[in-house]
C-alpha atoms as a PDB file:
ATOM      1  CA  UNK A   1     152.894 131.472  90.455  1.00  0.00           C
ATOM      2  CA  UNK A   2     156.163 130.165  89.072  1.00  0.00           C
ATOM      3  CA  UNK A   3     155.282 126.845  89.964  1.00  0.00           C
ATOM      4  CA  UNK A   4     152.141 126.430  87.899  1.00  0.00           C
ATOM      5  CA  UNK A   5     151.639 123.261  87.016  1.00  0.00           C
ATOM      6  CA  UNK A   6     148.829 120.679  85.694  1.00  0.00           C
ATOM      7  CA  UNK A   7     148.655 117.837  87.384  1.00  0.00           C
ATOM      8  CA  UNK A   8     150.512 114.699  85.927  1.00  0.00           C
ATOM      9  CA  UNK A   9     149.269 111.167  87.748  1.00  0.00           C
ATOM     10  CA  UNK A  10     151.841 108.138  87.443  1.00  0.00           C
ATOM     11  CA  UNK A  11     149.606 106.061  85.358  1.00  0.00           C
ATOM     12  CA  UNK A  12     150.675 108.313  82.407  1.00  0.00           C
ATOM     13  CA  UNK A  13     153.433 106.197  80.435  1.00  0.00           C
ATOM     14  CA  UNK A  14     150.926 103.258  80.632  1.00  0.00           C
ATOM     15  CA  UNK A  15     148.410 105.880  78.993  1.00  0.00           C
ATOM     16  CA  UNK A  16     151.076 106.858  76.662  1.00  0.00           C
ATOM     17  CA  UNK A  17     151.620 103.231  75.157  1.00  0.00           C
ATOM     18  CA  UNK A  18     147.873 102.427  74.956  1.00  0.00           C
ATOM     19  CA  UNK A  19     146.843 105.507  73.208  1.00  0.00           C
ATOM     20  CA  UNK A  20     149.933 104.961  70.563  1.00  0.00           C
ATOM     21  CA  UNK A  21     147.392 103.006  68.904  1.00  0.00           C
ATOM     22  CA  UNK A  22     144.237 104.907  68.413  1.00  0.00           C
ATOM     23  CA  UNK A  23     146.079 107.784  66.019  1.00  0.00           C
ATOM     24  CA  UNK A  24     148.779 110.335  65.549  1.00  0.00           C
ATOM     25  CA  UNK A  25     149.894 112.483  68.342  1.00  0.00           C
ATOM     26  CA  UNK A  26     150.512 116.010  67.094  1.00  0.00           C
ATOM     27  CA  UNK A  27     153.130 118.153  69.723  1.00  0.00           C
ATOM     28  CA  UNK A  28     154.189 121.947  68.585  1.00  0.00           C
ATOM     29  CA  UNK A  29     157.545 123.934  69.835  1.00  0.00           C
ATOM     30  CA  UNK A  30     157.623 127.885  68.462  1.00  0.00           C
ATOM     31  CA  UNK A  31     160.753 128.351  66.724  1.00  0.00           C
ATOM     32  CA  UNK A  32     162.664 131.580  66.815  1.00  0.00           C
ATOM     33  CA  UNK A  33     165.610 132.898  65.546  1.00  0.00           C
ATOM     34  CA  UNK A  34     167.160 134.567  68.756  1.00  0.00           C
ATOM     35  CA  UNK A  35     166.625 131.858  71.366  1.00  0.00           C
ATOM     36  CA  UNK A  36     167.306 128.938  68.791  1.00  0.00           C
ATOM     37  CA  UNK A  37     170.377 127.794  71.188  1.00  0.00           C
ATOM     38  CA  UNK A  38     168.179 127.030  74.216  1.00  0.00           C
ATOM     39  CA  UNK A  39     165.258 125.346  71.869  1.00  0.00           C
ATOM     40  CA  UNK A  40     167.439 123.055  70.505  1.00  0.00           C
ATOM     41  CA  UNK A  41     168.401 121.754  74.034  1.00  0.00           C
ATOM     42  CA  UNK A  42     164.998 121.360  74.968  1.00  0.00           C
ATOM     43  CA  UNK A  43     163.881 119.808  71.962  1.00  0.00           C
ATOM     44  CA  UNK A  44     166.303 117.074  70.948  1.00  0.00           C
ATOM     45  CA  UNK A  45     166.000 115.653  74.686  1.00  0.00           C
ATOM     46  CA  UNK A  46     162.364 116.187  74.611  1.00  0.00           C
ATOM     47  CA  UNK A  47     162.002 113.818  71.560  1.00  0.00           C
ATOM     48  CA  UNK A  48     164.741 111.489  73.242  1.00  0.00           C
ATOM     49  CA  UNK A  49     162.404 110.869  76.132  1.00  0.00           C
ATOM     50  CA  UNK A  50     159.557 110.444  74.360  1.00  0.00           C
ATOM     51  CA  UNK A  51     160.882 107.347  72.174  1.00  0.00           C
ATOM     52  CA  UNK A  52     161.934 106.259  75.556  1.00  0.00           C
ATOM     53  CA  UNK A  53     158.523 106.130  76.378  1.00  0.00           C
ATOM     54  CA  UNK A  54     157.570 103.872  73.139  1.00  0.00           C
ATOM     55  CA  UNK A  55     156.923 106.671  70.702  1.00  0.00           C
ATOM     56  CA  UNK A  56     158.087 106.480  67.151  1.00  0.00           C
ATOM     57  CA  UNK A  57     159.021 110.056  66.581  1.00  0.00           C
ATOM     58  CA  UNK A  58     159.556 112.711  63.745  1.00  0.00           C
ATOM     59  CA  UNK A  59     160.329 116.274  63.742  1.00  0.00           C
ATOM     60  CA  UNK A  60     158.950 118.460  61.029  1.00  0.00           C
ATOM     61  CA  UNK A  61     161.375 121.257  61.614  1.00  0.00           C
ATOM     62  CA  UNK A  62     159.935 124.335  60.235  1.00  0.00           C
ATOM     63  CA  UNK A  63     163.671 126.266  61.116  1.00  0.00           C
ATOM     64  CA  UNK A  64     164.991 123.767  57.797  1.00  0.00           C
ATOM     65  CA  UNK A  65     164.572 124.441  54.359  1.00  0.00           C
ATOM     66  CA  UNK A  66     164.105 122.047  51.803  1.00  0.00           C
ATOM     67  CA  UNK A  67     165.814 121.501  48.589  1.00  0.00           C
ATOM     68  CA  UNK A  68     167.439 119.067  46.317  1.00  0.00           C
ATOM     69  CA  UNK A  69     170.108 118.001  48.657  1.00  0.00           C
ATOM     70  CA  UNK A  70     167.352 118.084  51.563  1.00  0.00           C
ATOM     71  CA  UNK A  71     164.113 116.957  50.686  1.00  0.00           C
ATOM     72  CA  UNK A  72     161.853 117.432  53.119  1.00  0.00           C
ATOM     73  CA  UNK A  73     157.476 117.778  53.976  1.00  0.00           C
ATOM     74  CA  UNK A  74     157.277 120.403  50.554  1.00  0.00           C
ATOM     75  CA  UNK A  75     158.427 117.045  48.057  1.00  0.00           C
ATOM     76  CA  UNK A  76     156.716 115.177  50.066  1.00  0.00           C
ATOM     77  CA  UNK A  77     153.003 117.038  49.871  1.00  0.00           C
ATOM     78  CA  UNK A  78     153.770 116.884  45.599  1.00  0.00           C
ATOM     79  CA  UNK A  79     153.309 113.305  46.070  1.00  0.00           C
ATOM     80  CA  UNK A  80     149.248 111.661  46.883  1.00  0.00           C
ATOM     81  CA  UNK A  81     149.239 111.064  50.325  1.00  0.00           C
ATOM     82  CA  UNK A  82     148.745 106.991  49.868  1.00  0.00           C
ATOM     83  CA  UNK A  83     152.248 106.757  47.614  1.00  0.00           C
ATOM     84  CA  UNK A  84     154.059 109.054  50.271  1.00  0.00           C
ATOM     85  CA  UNK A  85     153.059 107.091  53.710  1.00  0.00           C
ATOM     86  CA  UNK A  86     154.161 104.032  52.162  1.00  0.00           C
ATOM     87  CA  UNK A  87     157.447 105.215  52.012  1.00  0.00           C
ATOM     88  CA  UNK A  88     157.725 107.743  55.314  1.00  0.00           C
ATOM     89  CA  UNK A  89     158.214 104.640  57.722  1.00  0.00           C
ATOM     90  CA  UNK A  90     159.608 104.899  61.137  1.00  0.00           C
ATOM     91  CA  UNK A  91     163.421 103.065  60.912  1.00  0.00           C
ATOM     92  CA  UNK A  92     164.439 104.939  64.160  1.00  0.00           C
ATOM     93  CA  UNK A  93     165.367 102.306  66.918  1.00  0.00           C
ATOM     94  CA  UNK A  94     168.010 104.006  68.626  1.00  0.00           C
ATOM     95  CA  UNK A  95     166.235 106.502  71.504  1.00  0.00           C
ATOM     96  CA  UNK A  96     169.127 108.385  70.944  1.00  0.00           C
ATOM     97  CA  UNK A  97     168.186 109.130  67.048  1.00  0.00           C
ATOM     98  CA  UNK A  98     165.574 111.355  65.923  1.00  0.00           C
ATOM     99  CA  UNK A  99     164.192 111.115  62.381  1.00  0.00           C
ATOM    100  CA  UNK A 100     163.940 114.974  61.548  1.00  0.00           C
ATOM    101  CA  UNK A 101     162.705 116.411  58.594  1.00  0.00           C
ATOM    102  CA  UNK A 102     162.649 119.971  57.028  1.00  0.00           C
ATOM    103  CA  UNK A 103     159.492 121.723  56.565  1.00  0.00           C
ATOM    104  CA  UNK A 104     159.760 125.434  56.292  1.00  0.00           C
ATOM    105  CA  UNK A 105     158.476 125.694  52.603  1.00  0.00           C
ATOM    106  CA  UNK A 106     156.366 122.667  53.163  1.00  0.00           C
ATOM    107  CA  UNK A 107     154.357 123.909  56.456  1.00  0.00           C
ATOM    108  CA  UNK A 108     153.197 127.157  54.470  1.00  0.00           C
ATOM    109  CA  UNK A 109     152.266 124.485  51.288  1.00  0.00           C
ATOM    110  CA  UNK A 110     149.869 122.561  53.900  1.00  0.00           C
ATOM    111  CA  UNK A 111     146.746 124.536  53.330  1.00  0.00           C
ATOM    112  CA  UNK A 112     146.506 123.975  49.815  1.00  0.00           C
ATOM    113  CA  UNK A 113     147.102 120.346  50.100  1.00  0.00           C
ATOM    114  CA  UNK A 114     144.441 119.984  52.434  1.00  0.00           C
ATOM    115  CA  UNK A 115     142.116 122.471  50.781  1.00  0.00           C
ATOM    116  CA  UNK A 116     142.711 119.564  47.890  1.00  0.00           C
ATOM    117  CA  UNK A 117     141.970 116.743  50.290  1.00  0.00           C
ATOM    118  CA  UNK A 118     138.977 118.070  51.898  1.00  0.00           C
ATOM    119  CA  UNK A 119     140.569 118.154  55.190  1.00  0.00           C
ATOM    120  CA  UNK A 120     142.320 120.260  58.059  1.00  0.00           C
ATOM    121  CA  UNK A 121     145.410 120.763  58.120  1.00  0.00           C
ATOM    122  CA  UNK A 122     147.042 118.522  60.851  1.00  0.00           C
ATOM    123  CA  UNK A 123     144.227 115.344  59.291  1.00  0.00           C
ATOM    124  CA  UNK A 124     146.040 116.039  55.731  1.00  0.00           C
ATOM    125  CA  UNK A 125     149.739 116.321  57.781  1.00  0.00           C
ATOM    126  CA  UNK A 126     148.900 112.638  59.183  1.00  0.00           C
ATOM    127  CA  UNK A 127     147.983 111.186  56.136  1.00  0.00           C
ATOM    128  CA  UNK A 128     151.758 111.577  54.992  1.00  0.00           C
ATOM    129  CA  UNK A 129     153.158 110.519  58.100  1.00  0.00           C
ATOM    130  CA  UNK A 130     151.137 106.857  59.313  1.00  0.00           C
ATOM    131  CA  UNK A 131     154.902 105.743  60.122  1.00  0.00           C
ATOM    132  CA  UNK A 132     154.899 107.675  63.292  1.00  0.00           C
ATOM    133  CA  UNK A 133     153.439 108.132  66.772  1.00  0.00           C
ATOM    134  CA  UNK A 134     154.591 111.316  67.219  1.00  0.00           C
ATOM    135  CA  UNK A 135     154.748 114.229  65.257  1.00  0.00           C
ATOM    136  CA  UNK A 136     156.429 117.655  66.925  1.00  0.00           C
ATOM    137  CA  UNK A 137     155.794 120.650  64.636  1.00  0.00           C
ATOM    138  CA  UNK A 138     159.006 122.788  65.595  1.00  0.00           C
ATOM    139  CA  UNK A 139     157.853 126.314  63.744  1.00  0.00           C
ATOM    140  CA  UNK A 140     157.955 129.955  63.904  1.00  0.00           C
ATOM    141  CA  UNK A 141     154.333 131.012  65.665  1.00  0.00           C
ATOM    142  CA  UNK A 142     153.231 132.847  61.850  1.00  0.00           C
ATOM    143  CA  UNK A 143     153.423 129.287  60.462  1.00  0.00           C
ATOM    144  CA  UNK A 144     152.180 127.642  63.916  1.00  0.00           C
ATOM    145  CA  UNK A 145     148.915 129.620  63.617  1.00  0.00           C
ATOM    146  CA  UNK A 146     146.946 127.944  61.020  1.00  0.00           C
ATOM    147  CA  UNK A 147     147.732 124.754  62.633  1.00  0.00           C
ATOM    148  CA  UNK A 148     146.389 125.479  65.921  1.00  0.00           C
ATOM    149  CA  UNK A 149     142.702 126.919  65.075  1.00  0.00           C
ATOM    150  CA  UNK A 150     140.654 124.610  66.869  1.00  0.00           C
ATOM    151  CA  UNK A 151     142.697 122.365  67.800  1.00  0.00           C
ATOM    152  CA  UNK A 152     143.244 122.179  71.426  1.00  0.00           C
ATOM    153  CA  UNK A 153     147.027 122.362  71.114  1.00  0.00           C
ATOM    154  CA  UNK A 154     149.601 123.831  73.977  1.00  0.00           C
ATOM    155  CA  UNK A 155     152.360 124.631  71.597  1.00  0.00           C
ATOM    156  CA  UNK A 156     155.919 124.874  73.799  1.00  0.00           C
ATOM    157  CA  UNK A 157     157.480 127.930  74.227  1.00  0.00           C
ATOM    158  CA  UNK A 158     161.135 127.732  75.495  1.00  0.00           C
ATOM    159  CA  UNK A 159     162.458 130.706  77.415  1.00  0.00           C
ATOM    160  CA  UNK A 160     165.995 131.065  77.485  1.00  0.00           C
ATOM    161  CA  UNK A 161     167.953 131.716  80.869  1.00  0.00           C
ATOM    162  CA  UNK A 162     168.980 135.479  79.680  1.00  0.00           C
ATOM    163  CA  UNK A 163     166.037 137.980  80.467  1.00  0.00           C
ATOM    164  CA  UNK A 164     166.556 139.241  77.282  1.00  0.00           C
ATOM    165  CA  UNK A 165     164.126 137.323  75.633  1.00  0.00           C
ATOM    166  CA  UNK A 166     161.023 137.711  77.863  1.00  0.00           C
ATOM    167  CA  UNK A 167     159.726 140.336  75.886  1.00  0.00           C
ATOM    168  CA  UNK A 168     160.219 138.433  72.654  1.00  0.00           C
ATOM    169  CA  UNK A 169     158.429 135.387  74.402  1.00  0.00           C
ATOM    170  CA  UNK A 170     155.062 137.707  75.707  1.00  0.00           C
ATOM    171  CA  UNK A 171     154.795 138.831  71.933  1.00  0.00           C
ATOM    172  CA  UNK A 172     155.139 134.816  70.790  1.00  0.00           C
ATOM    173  CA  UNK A 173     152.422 134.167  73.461  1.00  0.00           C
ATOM    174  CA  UNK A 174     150.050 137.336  72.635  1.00  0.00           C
ATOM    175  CA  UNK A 175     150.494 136.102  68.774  1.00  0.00           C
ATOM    176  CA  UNK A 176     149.124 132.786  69.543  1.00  0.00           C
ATOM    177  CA  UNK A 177     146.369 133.985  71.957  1.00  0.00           C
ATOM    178  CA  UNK A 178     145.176 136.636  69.414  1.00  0.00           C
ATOM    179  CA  UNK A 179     144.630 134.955  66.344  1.00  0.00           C
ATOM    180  CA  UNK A 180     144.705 131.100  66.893  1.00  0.00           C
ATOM    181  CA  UNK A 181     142.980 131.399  70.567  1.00  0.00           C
ATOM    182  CA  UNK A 182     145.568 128.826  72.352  1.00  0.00           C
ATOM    183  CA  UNK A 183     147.772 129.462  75.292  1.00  0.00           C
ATOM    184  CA  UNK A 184     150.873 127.509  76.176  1.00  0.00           C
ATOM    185  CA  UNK A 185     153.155 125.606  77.888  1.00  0.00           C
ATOM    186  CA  UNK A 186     156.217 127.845  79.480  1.00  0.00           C
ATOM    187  CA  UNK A 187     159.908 125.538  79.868  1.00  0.00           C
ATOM    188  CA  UNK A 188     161.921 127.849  81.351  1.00  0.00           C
ATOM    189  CA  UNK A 189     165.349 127.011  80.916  1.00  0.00           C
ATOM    190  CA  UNK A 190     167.776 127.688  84.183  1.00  0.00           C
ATOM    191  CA  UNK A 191     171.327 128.379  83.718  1.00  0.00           C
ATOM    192  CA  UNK A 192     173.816 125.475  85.046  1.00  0.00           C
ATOM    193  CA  UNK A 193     175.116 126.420  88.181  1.00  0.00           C
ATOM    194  CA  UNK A 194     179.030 127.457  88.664  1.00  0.00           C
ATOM    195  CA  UNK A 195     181.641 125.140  88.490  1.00  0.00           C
ATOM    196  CA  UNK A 196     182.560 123.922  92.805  1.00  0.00           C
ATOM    197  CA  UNK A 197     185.737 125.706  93.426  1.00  0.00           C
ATOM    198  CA  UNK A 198     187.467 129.108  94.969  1.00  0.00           C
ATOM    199  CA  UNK A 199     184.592 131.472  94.959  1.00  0.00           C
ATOM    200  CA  UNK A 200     185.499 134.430  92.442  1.00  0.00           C
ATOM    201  CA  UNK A 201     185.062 138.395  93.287  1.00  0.00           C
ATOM    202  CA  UNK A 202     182.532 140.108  91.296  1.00  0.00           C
ATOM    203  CA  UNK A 203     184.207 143.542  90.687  1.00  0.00           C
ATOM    204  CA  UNK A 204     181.853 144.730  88.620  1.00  0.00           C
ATOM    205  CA  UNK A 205     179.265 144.542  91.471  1.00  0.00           C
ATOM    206  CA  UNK A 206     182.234 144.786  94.226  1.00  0.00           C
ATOM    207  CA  UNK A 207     180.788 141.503  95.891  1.00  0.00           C
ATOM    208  CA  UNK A 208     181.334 137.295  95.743  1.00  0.00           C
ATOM    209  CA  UNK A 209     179.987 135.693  92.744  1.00  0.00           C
ATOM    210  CA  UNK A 210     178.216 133.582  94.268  1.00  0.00           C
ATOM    211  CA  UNK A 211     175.952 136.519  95.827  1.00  0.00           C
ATOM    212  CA  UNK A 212     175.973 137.918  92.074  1.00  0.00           C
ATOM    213  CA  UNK A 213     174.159 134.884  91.049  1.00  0.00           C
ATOM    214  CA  UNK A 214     171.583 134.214  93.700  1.00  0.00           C
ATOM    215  CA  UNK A 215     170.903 138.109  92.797  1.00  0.00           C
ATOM    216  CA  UNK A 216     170.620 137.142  88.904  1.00  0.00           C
ATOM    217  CA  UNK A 217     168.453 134.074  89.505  1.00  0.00           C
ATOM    218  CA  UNK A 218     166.179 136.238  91.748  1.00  0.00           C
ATOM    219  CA  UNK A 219     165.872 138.512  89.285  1.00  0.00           C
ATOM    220  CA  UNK A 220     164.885 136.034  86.681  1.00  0.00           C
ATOM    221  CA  UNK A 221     162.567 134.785  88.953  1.00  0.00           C
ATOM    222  CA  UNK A 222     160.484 138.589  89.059  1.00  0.00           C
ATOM    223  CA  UNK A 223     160.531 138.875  85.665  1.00  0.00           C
ATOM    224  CA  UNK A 224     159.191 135.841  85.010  1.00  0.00           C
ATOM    225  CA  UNK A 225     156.222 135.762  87.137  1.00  0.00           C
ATOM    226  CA  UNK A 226     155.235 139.565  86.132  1.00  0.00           C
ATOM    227  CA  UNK A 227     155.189 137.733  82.381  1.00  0.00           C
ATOM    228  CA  UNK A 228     153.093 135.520  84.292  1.00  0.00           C
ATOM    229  CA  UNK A 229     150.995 138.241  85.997  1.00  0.00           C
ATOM    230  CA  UNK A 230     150.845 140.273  82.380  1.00  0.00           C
ATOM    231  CA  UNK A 231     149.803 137.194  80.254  1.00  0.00           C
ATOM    232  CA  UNK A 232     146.943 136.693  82.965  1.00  0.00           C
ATOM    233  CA  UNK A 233     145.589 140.701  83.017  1.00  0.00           C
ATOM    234  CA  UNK A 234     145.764 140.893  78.999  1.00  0.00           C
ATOM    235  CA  UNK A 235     145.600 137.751  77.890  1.00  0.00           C
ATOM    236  CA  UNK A 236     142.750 136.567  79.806  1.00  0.00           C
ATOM    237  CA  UNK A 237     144.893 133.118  80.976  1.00  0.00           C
ATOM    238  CA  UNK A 238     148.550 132.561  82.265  1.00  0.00           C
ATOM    239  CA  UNK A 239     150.694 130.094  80.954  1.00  0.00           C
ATOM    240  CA  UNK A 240     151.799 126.953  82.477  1.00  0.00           C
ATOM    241  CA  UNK A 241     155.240 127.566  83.252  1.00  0.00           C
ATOM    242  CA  UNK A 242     157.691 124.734  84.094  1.00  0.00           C
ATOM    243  CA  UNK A 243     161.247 124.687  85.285  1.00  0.00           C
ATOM    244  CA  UNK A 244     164.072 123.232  83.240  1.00  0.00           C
ATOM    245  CA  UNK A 245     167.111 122.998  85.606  1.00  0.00           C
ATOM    246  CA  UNK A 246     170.388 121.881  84.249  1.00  0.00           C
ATOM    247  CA  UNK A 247     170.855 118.385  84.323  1.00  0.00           C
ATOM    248  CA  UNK A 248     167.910 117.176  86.076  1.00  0.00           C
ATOM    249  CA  UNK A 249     166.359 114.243  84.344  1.00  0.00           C
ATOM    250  CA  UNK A 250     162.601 115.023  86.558  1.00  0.00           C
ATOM    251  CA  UNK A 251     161.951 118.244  85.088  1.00  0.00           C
ATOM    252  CA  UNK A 252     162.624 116.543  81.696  1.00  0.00           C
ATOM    253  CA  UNK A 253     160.475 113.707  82.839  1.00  0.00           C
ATOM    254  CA  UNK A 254     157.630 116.105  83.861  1.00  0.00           C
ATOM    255  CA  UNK A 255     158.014 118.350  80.712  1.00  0.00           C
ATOM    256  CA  UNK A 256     157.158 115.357  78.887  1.00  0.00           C
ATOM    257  CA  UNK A 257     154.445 113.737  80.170  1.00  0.00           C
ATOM    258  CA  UNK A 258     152.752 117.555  80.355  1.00  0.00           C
ATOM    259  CA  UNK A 259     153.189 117.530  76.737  1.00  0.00           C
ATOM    260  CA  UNK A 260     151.675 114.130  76.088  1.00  0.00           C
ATOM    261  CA  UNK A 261     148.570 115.410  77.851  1.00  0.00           C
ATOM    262  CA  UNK A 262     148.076 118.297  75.951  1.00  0.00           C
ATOM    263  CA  UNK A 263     149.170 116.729  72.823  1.00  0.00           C
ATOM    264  CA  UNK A 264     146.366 116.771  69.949  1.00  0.00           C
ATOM    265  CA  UNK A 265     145.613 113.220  69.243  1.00  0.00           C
ATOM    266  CA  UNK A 266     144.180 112.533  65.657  1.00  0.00           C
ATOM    267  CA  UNK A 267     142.150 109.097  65.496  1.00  0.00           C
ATOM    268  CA  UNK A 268     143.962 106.361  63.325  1.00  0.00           C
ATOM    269  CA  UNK A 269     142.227 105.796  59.650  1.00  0.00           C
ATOM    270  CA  UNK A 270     142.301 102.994  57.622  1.00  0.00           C
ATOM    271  CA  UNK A 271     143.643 102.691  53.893  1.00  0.00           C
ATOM    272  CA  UNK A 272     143.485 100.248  51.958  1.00  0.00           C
ATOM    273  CA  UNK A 273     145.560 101.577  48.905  1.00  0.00           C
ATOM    274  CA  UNK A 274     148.091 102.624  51.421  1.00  0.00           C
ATOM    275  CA  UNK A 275     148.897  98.619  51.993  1.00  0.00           C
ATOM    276  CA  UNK A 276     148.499  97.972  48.383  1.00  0.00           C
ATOM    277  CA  UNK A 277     151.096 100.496  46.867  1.00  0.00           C
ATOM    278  CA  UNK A 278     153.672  99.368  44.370  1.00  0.00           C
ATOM    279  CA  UNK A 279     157.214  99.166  46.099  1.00  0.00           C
ATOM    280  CA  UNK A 280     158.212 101.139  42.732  1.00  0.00           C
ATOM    281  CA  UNK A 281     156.514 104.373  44.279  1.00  0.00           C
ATOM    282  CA  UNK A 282     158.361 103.697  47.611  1.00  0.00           C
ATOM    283  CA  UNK A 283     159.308 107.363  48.376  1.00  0.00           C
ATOM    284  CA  UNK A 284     162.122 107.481  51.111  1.00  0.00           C
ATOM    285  CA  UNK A 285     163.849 110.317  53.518  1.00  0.00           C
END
């Protein structure tokens, strides 16, 4: 079971550049406080690789708060849509830079602004945002929810190598099954191996530390598929999980195309006034 996958076909990157064109590709990573560490080493890389791949991409990082200093999606929804996309452009072409905005007080603002608009939420999120590809919503799953009704989304959920946080990670999962009906995409991330040298005496467990960490990976391993196992008998589905090992650019590789393919993809609309705006109501990040 750990080695659920969905299938990926190499065609993908050439799918990847030709649908760049027909919209806005909406991608979703639940934030949390206590594995923070390991999401940020997933996501940053994740975004990397994707610009790789020919996507312009922008973060709308729901773990930021706006304010004067750091404007962010909550000074940008003041704005009409047509003055603000004329000014949110894409100037990101280094693969290594990611244009990253905050969004906490802005992502629980979205409903009214699209109540306003006559739209859902991620069609009134894309009309602020034209200058992108790419869009990865990186939120806790309370302001995830609203965005995901009906969508068709598999947001990501990073598990961190400690099996402290499986627990936290069944109640993220059971929150998003329960009241926006979406499952998602597992990245468990595996802890880099030991340093080549002298092995080392475990003395806590009176054995060789190397035996101590086959034993701690195996046990990883059990816990992991019985949150497996659990998600499928209460959940009614199981994840896809998918195996992060340190330093290996495939799973990356895979990761990434997997969330292409389950990626919402908004269709592209036309504006006029958009292309006709004054340069005086440029607004810039």
């Amino acid at each position: 079971m750990l080695e659920r996958r969905s299938p990926l076909h190499q065609g993908m990157a050439l799918h990847v550049s030709d649908a760049s064109t027909a919209g806005l590709r909406v991608l979703a990573m639940l934030q949390s406080a206590s594995g923070a560490a390991a999401e940020q080493a997933v996501l940053w890389p994740l975004c990397a690789q994707l610009q790789r791949l020919g996507q312009k991409v922008l973060v709308m990082d729901g773990s930021q708060t706006e304010s004067l200093h750091t404007p962010g999606l909550a000074q940008l929804l003041v704005q009409h849509a047509w003055q603000a996309q004329a000014g949110l452009r894409s100037t990101v072409s280094d693969t290594q830079s990611v244009a990253s905005l905050p969004a906490r007080q802005g992502l629980k603002k979205l409903k009214a602004t699209a109540d306003e608009m006559g739209m859902d939420l991620l069609t009134a999120l894309q009309a602020y945002v034209r200058g992108y590809t790419t869009v990865i919503i990186y939120a806790s799953n309370e302001a995830l929810t609203p965005l995901l009704q009906g969508q068709g989304l598999q947001p990501l959920l990073v598990v961190p190598p400690d099996a402290e946080h499986l627990i936290d990670s069944y109640r993220q999962l059971k929150h998003l099954a329960v009241f926006a009906g979406v499952e998602c995409t597992i990245a468990a991330l595996e802890a880099p191996l030991a340093e080549s040298g002298p092995q080392k005496y475990d003395w806590s467990r009176q054995q060789s530390s190397v035996l101590t960490a086959k034993q701690n990976a195996q046990a990883r391993l059990q816990r992991l598929n019985a949150l497996l196992q659990c998600s499928q008998r209460h959940l009614g589905d199981a994840p896809v999980l998918m195996r992060l090992r340190w330093r290996q650019a495939s799973d990356l590789h895979q990761l990434t195309l997997h969330m292409l393919k389950t990626a919402c993809i908004l269709p592209m609309h036309t504006q006029s006034a958009a292309a006709a705006a004054p340069e005086s109501l440029v607004w810039s990040h």
